[in-house]
PDB file of N, CA and C in Angstrom:
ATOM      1  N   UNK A   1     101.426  17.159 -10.287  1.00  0.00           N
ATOM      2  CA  UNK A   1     100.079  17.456 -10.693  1.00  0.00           C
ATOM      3  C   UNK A   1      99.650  18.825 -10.215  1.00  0.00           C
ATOM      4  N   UNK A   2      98.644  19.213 -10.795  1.00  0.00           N
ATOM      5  CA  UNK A   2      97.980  20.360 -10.159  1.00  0.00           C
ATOM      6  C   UNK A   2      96.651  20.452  -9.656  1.00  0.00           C
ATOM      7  N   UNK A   3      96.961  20.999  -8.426  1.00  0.00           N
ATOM      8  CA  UNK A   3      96.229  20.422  -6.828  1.00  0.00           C
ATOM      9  C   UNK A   3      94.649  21.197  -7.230  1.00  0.00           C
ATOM     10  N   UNK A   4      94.637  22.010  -7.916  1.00  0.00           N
ATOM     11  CA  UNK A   4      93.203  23.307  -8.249  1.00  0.00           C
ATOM     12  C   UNK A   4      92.747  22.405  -9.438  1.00  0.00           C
ATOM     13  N   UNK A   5      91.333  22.758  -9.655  1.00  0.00           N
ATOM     14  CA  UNK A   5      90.858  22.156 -10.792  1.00  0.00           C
ATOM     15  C   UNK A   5      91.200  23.009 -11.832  1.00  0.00           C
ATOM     16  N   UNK A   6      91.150  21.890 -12.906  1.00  0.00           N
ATOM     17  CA  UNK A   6      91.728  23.031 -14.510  1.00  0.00           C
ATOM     18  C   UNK A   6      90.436  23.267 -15.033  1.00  0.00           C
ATOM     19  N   UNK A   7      89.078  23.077 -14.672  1.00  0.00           N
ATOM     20  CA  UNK A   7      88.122  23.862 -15.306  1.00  0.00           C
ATOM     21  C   UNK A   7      87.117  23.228 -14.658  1.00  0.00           C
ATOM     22  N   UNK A   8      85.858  23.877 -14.924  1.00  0.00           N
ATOM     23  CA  UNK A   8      84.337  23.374 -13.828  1.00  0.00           C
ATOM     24  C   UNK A   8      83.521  23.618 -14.996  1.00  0.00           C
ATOM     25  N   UNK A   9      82.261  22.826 -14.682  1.00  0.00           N
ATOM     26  CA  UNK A   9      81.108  23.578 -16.273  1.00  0.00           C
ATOM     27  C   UNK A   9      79.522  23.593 -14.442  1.00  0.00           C
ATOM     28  N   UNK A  10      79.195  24.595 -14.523  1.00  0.00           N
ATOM     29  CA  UNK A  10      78.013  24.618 -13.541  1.00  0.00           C
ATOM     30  C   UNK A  10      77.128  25.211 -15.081  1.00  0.00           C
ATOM     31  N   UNK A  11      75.932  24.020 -14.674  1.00  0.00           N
ATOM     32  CA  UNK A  11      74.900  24.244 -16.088  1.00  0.00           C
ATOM     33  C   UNK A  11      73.595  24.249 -15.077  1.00  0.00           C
ATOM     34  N   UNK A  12      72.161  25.406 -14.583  1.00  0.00           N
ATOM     35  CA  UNK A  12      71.049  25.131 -14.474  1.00  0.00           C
ATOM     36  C   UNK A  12      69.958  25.165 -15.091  1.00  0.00           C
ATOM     37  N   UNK A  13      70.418  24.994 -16.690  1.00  0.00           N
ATOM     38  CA  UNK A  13      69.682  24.618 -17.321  1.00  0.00           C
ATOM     39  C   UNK A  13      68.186  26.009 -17.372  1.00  0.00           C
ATOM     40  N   UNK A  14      68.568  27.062 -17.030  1.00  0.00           N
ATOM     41  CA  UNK A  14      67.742  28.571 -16.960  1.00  0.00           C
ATOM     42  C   UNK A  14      66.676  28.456 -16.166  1.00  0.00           C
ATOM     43  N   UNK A  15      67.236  27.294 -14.964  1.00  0.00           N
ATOM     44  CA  UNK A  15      66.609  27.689 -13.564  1.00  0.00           C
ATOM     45  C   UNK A  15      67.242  28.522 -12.370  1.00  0.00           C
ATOM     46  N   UNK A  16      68.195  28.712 -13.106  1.00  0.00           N
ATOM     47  CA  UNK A  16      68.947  29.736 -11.896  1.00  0.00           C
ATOM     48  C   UNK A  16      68.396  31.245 -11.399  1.00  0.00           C
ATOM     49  N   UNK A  17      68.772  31.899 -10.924  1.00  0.00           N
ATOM     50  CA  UNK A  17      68.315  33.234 -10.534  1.00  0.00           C
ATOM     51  C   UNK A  17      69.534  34.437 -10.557  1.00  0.00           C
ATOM     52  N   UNK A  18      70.179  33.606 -10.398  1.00  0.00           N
ATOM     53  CA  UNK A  18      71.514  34.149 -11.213  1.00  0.00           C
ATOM     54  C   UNK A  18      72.286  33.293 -12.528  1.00  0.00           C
ATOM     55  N   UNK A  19      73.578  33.807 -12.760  1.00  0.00           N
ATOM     56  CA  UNK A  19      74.001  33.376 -14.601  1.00  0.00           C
ATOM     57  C   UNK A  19      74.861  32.102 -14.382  1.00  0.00           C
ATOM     58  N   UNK A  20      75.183  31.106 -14.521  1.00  0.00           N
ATOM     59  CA  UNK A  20      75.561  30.222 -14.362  1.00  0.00           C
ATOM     60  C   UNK A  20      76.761  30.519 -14.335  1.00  0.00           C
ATOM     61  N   UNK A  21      77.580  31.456 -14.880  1.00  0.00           N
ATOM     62  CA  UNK A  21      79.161  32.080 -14.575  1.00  0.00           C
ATOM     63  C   UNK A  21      78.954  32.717 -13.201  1.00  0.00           C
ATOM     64  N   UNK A  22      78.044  33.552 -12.995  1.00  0.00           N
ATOM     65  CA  UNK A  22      78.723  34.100 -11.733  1.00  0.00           C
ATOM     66  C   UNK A  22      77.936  32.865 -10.851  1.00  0.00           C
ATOM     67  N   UNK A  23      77.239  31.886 -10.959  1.00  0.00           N
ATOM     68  CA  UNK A  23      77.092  31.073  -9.935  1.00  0.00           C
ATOM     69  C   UNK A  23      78.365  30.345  -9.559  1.00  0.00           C
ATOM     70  N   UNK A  24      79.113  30.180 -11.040  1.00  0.00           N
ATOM     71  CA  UNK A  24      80.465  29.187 -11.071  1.00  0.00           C
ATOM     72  C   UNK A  24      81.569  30.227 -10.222  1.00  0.00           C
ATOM     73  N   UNK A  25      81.563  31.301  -9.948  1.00  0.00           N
ATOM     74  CA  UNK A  25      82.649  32.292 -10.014  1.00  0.00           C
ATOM     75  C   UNK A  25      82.603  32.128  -8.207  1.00  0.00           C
ATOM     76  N   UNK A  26      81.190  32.742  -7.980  1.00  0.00           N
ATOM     77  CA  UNK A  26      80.903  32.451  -6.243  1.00  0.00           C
ATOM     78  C   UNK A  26      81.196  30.978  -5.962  1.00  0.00           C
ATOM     79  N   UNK A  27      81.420  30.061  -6.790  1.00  0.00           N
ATOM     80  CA  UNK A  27      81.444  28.751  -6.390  1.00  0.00           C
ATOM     81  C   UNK A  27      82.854  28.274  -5.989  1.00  0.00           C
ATOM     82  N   UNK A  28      83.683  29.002  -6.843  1.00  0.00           N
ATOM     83  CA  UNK A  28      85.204  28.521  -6.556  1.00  0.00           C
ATOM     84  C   UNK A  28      85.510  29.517  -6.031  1.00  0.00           C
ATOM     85  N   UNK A  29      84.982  31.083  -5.582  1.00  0.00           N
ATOM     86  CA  UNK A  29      85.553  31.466  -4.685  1.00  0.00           C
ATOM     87  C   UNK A  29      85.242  31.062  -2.686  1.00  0.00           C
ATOM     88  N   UNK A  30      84.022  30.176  -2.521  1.00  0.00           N
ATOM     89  CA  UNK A  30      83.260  30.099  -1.499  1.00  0.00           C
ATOM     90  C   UNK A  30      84.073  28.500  -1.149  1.00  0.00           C
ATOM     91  N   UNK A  31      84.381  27.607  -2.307  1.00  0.00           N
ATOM     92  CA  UNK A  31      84.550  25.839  -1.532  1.00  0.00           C
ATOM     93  C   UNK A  31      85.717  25.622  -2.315  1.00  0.00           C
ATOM     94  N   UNK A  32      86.503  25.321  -1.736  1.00  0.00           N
ATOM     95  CA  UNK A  32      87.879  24.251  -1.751  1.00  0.00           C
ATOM     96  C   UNK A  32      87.848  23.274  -2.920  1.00  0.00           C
ATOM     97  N   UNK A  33      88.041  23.294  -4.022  1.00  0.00           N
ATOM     98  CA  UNK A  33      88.511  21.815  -4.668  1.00  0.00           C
ATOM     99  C   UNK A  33      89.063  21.466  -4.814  1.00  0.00           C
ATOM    100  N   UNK A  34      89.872  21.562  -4.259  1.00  0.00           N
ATOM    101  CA  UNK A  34      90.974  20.390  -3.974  1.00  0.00           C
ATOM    102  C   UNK A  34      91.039  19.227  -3.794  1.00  0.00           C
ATOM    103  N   UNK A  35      92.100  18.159  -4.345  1.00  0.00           N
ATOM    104  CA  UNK A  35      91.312  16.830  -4.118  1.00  0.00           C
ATOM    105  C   UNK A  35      91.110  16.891  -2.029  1.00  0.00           C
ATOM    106  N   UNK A  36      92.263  16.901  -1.812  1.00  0.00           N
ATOM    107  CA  UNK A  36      92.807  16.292  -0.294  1.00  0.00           C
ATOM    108  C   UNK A  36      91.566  17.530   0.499  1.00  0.00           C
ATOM    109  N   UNK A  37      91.391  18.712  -0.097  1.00  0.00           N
ATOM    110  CA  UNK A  37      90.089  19.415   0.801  1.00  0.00           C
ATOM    111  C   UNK A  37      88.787  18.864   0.598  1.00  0.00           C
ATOM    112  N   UNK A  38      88.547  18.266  -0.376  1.00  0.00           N
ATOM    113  CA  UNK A  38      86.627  17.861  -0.964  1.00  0.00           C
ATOM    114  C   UNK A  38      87.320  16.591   0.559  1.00  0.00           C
ATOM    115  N   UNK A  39      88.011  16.142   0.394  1.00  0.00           N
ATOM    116  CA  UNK A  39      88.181  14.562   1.520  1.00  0.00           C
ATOM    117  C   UNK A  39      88.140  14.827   2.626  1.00  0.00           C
ATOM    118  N   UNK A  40      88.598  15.849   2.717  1.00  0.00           N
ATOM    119  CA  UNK A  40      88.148  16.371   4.549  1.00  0.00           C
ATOM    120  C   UNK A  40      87.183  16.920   4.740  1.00  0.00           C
ATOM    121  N   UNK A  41      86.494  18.081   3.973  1.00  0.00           N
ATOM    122  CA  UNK A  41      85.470  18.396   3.890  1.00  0.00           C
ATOM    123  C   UNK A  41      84.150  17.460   3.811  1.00  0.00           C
ATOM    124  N   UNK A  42      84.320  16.458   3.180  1.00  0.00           N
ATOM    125  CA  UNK A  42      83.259  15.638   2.872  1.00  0.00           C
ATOM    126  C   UNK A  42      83.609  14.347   3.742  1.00  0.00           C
ATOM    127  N   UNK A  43      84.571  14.376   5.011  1.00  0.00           N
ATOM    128  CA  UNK A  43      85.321  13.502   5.761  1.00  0.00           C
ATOM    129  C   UNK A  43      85.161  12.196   5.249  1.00  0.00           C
ATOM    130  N   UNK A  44      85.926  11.860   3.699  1.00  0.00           N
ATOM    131  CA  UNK A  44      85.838  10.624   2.808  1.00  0.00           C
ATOM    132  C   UNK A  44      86.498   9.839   3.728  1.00  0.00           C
ATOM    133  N   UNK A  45      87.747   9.953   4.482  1.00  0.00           N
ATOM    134  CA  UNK A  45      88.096   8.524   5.497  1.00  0.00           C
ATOM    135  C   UNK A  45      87.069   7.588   6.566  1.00  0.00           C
ATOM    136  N   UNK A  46      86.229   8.511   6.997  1.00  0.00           N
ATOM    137  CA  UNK A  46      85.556   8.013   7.967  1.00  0.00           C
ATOM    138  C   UNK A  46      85.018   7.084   6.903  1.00  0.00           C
ATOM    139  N   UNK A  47      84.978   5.473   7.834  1.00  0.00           N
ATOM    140  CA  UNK A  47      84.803   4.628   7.450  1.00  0.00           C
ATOM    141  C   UNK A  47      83.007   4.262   7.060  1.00  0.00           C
ATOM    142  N   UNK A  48      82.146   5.028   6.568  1.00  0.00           N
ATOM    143  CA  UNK A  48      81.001   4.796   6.352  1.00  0.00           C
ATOM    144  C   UNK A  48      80.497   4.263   5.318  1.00  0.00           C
ATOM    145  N   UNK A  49      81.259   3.557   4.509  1.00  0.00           N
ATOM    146  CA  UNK A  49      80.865   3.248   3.202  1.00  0.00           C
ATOM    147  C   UNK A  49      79.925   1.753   3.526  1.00  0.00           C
ATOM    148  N   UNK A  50      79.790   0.820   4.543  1.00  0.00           N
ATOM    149  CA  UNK A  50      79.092  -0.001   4.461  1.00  0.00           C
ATOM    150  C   UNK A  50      77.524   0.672   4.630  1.00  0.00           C
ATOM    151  N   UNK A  51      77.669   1.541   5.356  1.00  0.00           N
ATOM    152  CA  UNK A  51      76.116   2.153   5.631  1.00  0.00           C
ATOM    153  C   UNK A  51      75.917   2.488   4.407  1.00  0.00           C
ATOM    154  N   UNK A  52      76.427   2.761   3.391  1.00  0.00           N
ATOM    155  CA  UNK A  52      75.838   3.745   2.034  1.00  0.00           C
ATOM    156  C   UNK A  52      75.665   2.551   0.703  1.00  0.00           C
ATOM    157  N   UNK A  53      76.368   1.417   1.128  1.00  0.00           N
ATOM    158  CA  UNK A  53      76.529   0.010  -0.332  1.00  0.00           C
ATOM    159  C   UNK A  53      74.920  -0.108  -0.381  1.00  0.00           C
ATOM    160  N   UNK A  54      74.259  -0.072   0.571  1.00  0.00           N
ATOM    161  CA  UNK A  54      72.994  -0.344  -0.071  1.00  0.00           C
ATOM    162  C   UNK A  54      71.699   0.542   0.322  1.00  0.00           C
ATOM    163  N   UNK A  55      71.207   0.602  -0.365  1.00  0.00           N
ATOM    164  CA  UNK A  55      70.037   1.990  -0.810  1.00  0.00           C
ATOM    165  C   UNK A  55      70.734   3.011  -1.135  1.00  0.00           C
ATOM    166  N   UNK A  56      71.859   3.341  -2.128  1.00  0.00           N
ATOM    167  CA  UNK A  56      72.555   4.174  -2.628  1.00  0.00           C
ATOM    168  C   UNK A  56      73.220   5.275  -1.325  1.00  0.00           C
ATOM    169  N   UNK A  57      73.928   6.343  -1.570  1.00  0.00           N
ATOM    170  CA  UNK A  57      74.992   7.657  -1.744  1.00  0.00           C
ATOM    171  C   UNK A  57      73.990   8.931  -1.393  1.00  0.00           C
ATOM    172  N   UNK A  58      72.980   8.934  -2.069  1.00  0.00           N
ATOM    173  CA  UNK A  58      71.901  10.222  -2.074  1.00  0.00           C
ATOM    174  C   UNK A  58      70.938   9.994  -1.385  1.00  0.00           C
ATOM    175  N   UNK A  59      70.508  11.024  -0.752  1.00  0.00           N
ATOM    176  CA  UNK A  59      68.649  10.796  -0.822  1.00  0.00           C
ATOM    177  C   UNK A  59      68.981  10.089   0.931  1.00  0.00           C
ATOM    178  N   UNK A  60      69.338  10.181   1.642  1.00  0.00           N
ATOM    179  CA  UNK A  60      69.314   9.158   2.566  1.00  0.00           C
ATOM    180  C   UNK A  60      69.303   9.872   3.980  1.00  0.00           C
ATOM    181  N   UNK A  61      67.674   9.869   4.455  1.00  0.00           N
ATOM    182  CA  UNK A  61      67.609  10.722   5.603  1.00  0.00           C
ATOM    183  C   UNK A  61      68.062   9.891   7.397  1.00  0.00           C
ATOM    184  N   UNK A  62      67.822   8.986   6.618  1.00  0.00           N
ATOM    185  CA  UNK A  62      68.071   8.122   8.128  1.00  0.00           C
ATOM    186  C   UNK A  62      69.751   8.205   8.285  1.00  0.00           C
ATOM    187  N   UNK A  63      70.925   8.992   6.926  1.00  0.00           N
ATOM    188  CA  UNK A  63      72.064   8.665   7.736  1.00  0.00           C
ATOM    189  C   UNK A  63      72.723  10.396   7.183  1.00  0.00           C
ATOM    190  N   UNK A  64      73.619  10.834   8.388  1.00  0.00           N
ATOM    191  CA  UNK A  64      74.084  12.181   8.019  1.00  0.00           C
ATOM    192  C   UNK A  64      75.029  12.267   7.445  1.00  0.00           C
ATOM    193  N   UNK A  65      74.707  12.272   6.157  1.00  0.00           N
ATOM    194  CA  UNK A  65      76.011  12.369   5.001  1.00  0.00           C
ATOM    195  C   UNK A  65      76.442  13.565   4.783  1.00  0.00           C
ATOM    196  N   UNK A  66      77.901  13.885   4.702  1.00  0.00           N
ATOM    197  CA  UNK A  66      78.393  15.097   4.682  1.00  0.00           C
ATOM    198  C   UNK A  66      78.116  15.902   3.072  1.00  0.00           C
ATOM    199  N   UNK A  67      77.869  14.997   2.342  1.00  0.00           N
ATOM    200  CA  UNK A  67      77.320  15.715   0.588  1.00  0.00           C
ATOM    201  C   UNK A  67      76.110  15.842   0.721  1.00  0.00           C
ATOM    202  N   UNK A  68      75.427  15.909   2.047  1.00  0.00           N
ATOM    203  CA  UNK A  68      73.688  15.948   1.818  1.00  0.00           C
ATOM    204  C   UNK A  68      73.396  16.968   2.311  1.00  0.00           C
ATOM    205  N   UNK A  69      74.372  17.718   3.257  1.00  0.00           N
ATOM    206  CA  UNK A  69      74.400  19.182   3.689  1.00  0.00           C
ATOM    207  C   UNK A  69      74.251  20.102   3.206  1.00  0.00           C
ATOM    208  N   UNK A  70      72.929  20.982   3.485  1.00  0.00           N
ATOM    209  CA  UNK A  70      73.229  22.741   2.621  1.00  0.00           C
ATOM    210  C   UNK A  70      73.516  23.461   3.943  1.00  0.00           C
ATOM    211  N   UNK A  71      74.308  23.456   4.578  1.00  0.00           N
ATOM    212  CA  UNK A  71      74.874  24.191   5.584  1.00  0.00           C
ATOM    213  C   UNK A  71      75.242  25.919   4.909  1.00  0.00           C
ATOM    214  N   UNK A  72      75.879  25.463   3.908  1.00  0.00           N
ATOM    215  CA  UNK A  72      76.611  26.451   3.302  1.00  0.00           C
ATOM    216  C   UNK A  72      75.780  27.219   2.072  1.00  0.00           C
ATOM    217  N   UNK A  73      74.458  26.898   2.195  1.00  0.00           N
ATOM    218  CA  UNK A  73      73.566  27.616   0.563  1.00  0.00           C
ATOM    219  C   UNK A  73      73.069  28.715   1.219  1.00  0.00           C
ATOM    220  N   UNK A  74      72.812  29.044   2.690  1.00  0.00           N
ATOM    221  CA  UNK A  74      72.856  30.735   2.366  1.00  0.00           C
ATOM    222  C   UNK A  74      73.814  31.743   2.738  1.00  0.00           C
ATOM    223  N   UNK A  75      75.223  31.225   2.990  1.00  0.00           N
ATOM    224  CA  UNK A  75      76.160  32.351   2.653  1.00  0.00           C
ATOM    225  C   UNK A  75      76.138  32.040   1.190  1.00  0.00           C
ATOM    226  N   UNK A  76      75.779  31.318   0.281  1.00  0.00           N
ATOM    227  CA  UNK A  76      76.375  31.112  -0.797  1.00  0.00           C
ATOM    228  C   UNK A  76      75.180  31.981  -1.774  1.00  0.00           C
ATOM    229  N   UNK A  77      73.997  31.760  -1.263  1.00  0.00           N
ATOM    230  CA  UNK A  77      72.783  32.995  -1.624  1.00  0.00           C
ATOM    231  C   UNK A  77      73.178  34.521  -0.995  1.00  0.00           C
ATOM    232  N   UNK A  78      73.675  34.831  -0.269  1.00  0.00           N
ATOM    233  CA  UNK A  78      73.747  35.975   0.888  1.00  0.00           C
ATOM    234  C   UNK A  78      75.141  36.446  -0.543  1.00  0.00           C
ATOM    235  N   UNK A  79      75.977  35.692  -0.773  1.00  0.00           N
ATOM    236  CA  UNK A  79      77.010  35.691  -1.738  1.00  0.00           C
ATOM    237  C   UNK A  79      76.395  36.890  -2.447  1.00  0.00           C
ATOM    238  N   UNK A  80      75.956  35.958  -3.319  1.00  0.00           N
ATOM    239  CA  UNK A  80      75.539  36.258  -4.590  1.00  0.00           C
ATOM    240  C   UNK A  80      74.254  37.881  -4.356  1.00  0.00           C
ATOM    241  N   UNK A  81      73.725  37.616  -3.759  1.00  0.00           N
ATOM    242  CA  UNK A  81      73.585  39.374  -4.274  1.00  0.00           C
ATOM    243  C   UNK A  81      71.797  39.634  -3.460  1.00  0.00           C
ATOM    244  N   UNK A  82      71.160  40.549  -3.836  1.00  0.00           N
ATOM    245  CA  UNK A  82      69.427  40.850  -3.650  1.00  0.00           C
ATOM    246  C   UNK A  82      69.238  40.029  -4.614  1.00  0.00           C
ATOM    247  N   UNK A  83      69.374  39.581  -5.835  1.00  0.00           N
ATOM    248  CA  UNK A  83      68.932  38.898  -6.840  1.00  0.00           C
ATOM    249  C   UNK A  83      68.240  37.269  -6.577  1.00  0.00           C
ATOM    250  N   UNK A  84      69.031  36.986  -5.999  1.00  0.00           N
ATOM    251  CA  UNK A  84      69.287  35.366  -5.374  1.00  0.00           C
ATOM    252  C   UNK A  84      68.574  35.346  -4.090  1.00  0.00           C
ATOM    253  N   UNK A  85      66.826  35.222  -4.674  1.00  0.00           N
ATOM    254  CA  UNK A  85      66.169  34.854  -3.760  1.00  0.00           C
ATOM    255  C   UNK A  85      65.637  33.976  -3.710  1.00  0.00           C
ATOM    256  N   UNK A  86      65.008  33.244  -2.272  1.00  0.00           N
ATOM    257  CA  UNK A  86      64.971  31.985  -1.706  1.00  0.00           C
ATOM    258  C   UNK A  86      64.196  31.158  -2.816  1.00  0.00           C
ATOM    259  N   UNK A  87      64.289  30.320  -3.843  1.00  0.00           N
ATOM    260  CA  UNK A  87      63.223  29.435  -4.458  1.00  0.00           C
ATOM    261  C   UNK A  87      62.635  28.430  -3.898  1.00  0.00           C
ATOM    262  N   UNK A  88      61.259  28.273  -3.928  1.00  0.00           N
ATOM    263  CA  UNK A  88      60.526  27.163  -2.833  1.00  0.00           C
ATOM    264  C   UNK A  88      60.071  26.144  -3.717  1.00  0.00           C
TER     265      UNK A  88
END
């Protein structure tokens, strides 16, 4: 198989502040997709899935989910340029 993804679609629907290509372009040059990297990155082994079966995956402040992190949105703004400023 092949370990890289064979294609991505990033759509914001013309809320972005930048073009949805170069958002996609900073995107696969900044995070790993790999399957076996999103799993470490997003540490899928750790056994937390009973905490998440109920009241869903998202949205969930009482538990620190590793997909709920923007750790990484302002090198990923800082990326992208003067253009890509903070939206409130």
């Amino acid at each position: 198989g092949v370990a890289h993804p064979l294609s991505y679609h990033i759509e914001t629907f013309g809320t972005g502040v930048i073009s949805d290509e170069r958002l996609g372009a900073l995107v696969m040059d900044m995070f790993d997709l790999r399957p076996l990297a999103i799993i470490e990155d997003l540490d899928l082994m750790r056994p937390i899935y009973r905490q998440v079966a109920a009241y869903g995956h998202f949205g969930r402040p009482d538990l620190d989910l590793p997909w709920e992190r923007t750790d990484l949105a302002e090198a990923l703004r800082e990326a992208a340029g003067p253009l890509a400023t903070r939206v409130s």
